[in-house]
Protein backbone atom coordinates (compact mmCIF):
# COMPACT_ATOMS: atom_id res chain seq x y z
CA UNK A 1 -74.95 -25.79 165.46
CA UNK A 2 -78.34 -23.93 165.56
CA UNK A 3 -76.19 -20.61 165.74
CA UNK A 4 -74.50 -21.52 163.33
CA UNK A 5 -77.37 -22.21 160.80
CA UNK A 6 -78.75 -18.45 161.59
CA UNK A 7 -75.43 -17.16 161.12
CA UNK A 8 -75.56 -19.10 157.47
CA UNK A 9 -78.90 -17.31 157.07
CA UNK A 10 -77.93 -13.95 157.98
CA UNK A 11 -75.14 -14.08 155.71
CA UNK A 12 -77.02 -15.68 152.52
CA UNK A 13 -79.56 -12.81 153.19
CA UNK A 14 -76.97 -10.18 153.49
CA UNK A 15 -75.19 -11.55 150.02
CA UNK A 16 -78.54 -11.33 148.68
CA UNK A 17 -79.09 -7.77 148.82
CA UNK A 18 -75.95 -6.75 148.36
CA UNK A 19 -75.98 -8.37 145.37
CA UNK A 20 -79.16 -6.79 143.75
CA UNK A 21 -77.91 -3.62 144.53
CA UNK A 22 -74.29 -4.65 142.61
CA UNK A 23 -76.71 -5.63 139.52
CA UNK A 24 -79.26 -2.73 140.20
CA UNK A 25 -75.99 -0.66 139.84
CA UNK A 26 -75.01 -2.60 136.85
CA UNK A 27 -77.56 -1.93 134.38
CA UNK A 28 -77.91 1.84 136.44
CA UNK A 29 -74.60 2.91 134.88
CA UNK A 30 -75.08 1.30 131.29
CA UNK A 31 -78.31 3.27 131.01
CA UNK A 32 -77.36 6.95 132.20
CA UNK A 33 -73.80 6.32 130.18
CA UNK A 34 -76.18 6.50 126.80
CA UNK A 35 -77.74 10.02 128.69
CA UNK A 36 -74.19 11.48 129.94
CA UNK A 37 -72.19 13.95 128.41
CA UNK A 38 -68.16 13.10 126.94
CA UNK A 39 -65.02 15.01 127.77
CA UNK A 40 -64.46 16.29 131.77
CA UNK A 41 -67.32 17.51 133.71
CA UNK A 42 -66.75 20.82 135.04
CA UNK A 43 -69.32 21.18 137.45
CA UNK A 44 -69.55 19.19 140.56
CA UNK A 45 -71.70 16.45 140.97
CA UNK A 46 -72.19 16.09 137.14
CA UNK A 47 -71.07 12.41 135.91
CA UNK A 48 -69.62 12.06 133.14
CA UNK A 49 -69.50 8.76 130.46
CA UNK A 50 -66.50 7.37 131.84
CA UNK A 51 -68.03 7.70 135.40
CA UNK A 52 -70.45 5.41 134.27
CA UNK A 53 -67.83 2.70 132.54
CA UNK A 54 -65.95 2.57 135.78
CA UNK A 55 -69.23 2.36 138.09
CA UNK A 56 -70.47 -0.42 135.73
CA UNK A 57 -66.97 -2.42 135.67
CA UNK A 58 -66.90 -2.06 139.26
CA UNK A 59 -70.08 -2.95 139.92
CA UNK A 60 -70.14 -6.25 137.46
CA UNK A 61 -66.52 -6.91 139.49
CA UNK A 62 -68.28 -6.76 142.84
CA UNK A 63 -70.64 -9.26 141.90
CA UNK A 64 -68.39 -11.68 140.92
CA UNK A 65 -66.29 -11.10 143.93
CA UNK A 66 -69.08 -11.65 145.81
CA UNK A 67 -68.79 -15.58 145.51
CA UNK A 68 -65.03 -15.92 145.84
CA UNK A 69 -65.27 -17.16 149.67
CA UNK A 70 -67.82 -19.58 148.65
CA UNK A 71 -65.52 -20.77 145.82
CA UNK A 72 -62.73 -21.13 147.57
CA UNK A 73 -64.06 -23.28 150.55
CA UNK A 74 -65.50 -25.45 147.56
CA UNK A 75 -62.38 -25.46 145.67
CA UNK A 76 -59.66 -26.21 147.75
CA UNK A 77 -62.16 -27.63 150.91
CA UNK A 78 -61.22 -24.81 153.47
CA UNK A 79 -63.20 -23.22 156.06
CA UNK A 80 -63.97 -19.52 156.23
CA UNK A 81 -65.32 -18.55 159.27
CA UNK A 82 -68.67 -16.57 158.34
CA UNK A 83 -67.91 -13.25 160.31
CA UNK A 84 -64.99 -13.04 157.88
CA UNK A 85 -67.47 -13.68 155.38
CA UNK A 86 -69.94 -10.89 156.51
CA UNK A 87 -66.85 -8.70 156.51
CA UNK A 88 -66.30 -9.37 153.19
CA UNK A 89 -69.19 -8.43 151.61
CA UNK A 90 -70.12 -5.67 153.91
CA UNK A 91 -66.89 -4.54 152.60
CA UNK A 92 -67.92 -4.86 149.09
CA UNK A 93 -70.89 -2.82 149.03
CA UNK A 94 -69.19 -0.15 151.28
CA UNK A 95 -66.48 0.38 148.81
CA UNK A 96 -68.40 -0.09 145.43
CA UNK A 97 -72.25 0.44 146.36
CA UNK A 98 -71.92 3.29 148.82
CA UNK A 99 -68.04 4.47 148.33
CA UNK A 100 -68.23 4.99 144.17
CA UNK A 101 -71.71 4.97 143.56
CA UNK A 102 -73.36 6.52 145.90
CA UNK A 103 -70.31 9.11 146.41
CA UNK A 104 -69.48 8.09 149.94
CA UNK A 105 -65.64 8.88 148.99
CA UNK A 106 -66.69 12.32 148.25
CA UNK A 107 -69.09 12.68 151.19
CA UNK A 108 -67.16 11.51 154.04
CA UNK A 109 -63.58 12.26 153.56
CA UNK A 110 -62.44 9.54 156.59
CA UNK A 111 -64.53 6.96 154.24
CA UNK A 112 -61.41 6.02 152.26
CA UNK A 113 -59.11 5.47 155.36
CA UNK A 114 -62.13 3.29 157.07
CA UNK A 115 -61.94 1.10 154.28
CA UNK A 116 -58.58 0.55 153.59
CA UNK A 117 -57.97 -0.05 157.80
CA UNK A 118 -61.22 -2.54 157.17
CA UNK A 119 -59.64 -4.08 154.55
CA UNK A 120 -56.32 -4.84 155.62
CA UNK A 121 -57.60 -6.45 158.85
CA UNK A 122 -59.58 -8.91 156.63
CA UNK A 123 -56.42 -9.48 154.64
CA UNK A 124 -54.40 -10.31 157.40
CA UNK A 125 -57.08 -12.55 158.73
CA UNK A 126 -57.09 -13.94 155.16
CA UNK A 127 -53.31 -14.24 155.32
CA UNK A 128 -53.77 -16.82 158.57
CA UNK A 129 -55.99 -18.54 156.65
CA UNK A 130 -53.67 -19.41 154.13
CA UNK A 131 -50.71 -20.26 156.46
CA UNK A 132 -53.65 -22.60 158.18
CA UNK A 133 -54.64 -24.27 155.06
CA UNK A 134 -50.58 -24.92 154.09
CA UNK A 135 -49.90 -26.71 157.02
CA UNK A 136 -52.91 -28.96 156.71
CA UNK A 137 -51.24 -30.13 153.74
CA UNK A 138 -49.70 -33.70 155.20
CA UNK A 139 -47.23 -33.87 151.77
CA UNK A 140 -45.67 -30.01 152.71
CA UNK A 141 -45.19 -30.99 156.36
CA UNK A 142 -45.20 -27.76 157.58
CA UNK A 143 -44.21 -26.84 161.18
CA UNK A 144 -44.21 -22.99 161.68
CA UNK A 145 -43.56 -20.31 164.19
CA UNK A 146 -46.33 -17.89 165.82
CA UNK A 147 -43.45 -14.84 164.21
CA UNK A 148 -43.17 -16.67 160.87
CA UNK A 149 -47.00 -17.01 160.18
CA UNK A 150 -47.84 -13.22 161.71
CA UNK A 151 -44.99 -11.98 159.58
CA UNK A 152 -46.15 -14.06 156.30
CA UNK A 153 -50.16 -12.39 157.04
CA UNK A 154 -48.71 -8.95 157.38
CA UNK A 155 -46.62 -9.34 154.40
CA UNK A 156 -49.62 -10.83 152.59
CA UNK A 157 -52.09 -8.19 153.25
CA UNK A 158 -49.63 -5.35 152.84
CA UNK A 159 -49.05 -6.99 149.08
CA UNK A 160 -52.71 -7.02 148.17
CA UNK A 161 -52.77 -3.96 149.03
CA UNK A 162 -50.22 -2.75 146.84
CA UNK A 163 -51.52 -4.58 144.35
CA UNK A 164 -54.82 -2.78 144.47
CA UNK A 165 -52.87 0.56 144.24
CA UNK A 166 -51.35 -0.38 141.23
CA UNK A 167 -54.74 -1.57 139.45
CA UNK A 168 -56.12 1.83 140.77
CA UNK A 169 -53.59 3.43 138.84
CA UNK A 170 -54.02 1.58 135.78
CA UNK A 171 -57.67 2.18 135.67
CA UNK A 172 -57.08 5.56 136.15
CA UNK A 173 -54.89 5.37 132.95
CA UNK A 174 -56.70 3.38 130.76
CA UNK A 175 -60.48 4.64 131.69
CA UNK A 176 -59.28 8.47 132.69
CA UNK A 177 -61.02 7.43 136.34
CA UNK A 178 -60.05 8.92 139.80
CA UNK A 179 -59.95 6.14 141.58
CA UNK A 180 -56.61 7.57 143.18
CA UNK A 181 -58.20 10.75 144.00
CA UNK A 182 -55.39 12.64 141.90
CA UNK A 183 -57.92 15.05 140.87
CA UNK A 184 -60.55 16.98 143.07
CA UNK A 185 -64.34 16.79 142.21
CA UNK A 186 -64.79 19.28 139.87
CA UNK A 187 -61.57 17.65 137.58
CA UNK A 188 -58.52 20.28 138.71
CA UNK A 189 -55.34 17.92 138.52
CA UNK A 190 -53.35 17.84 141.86
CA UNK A 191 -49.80 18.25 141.96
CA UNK A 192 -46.84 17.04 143.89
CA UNK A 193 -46.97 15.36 147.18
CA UNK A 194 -50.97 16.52 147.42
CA UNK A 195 -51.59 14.10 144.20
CA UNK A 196 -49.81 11.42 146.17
CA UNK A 197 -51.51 11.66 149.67
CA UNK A 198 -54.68 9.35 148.66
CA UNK A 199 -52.09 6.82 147.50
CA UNK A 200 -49.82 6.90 150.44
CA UNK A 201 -52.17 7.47 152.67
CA UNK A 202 -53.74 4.15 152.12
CA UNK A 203 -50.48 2.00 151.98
CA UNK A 204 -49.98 3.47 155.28
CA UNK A 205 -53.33 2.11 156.36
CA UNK A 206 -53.00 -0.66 154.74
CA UNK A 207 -50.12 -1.48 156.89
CA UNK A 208 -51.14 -0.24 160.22
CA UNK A 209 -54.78 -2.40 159.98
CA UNK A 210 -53.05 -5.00 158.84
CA UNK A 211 -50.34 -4.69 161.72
CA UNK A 212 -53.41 -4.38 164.19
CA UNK A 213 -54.42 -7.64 163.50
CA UNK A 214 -51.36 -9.46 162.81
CA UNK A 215 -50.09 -8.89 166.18
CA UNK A 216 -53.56 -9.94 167.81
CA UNK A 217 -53.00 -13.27 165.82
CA UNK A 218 -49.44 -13.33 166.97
CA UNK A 219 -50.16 -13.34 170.46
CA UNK A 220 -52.97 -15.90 170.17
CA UNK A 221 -50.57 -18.12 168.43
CA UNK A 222 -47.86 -17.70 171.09
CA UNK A 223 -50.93 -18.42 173.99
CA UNK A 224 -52.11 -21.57 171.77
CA UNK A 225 -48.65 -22.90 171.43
CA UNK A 226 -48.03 -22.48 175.29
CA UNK A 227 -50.80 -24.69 176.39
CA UNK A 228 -50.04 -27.31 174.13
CA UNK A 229 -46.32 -27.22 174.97
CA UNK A 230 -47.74 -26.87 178.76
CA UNK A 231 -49.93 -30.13 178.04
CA UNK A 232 -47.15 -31.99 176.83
């Protein structure tokens, strides 16, 4: 229990100052996107005013995102385990604080893949989760196999992931963004397969971290179920 109230502490500390950097960020972007230039920048490095809408929106979306494991275990009285929960928003302000803000994408060109292996881990982690809370439920009466819950996680976390492709592309649309990396720095439009790579390249991630940890599940499953068949 006493490791357990430090690990509570760390974690309310770490959502702390992730969270004033997320709001630091916040009203960061709405000032400088009254002092940047319109249209396409055409030097490196030089942000233009829809930088700054998307750095705000994903910054204001970070901190709300922030609380959803809190929320949840409130809502539907579920336990997360807190290293997910350090994951989670370590997570958060690698992709938004230090990934679009501070230019990590840019930067590091292996910070993208990281991520996105990071990520999907979590998500397939998440997806046990869910399988766990559904057969708590006494009214479903749900009995399922170790291969039926790894393959529901994987196909879980390789969704979300989809799905956040597809809002990457819509932002990209609607707030001429790069969040798909379709475009290099200095605004020259890719073409063909190179315009697709970022996109790809993280659905194949996705599925590969996702895999990783599906299968570790799976075979801790298949253990768990053999000592209590073994016990019986």
């Amino acid at each position: 229990m006493k490791t357990d109230r430090k690990s509570d502490k760390g974690k309310n500390v770490l959502l702390t100052i992730v969270l004033f950097f997320l709001i630091a960020s916040t009203f960061y972007a709405i000032y400088m996107f009254f002092q940047a230039p319109s249209g396409s920048s055409e030097h490196e490095g030089v942000r233009m005013k829809s930088d700054y809408v998307v750095m705000a929106l994903q910054s204001i979306i970070g901190g709300v995102m922030i609380f959803l494991p809190i929320k949840l275990q409130d809502k539907f009285d579920i336990y997360i385990p807190n290293i997910i929960e350090i994951i989670y928003i370590i997570f958060l302000f690698a992709a938004i604080y230090l990934g679009e803000i501070q230019n990590f994408y840019y930067i590091f060109p292996f910070w993208d893949t990281l991520l996105h292996f990071l990520s999907a881990g979590m998500l397939g982690a998440t997806g046990f989760l869910l399988v766990n809370l559904l057969t708590g439920i006494e009214k479903l009466n749900l009995r399922l196999s170790p291969s039926f819950v790894s393959f529901f996680a994987f196909c879980f976390a390789v969704m979300v992931g989809a799905i956040w492709e597809i809002i990457e592309f819509l932002g990209d649309g609607i707030m001429d963004g790069n969040m798909q990396k379709y475009k290099t720095y200095e605004g020259t439009v890719l073409l063909g397969r190179v315009a697709l790579k970022d996109t790809m390249q993280d659905l194949i991630v996705d599925s590969l971290g996702s895999l990783f940890i599906v299968l570790l599940g799976y075979f801790y499953l298949k253990r768990k179920s053999k000592s209590k068949s073994n016990l019986t």
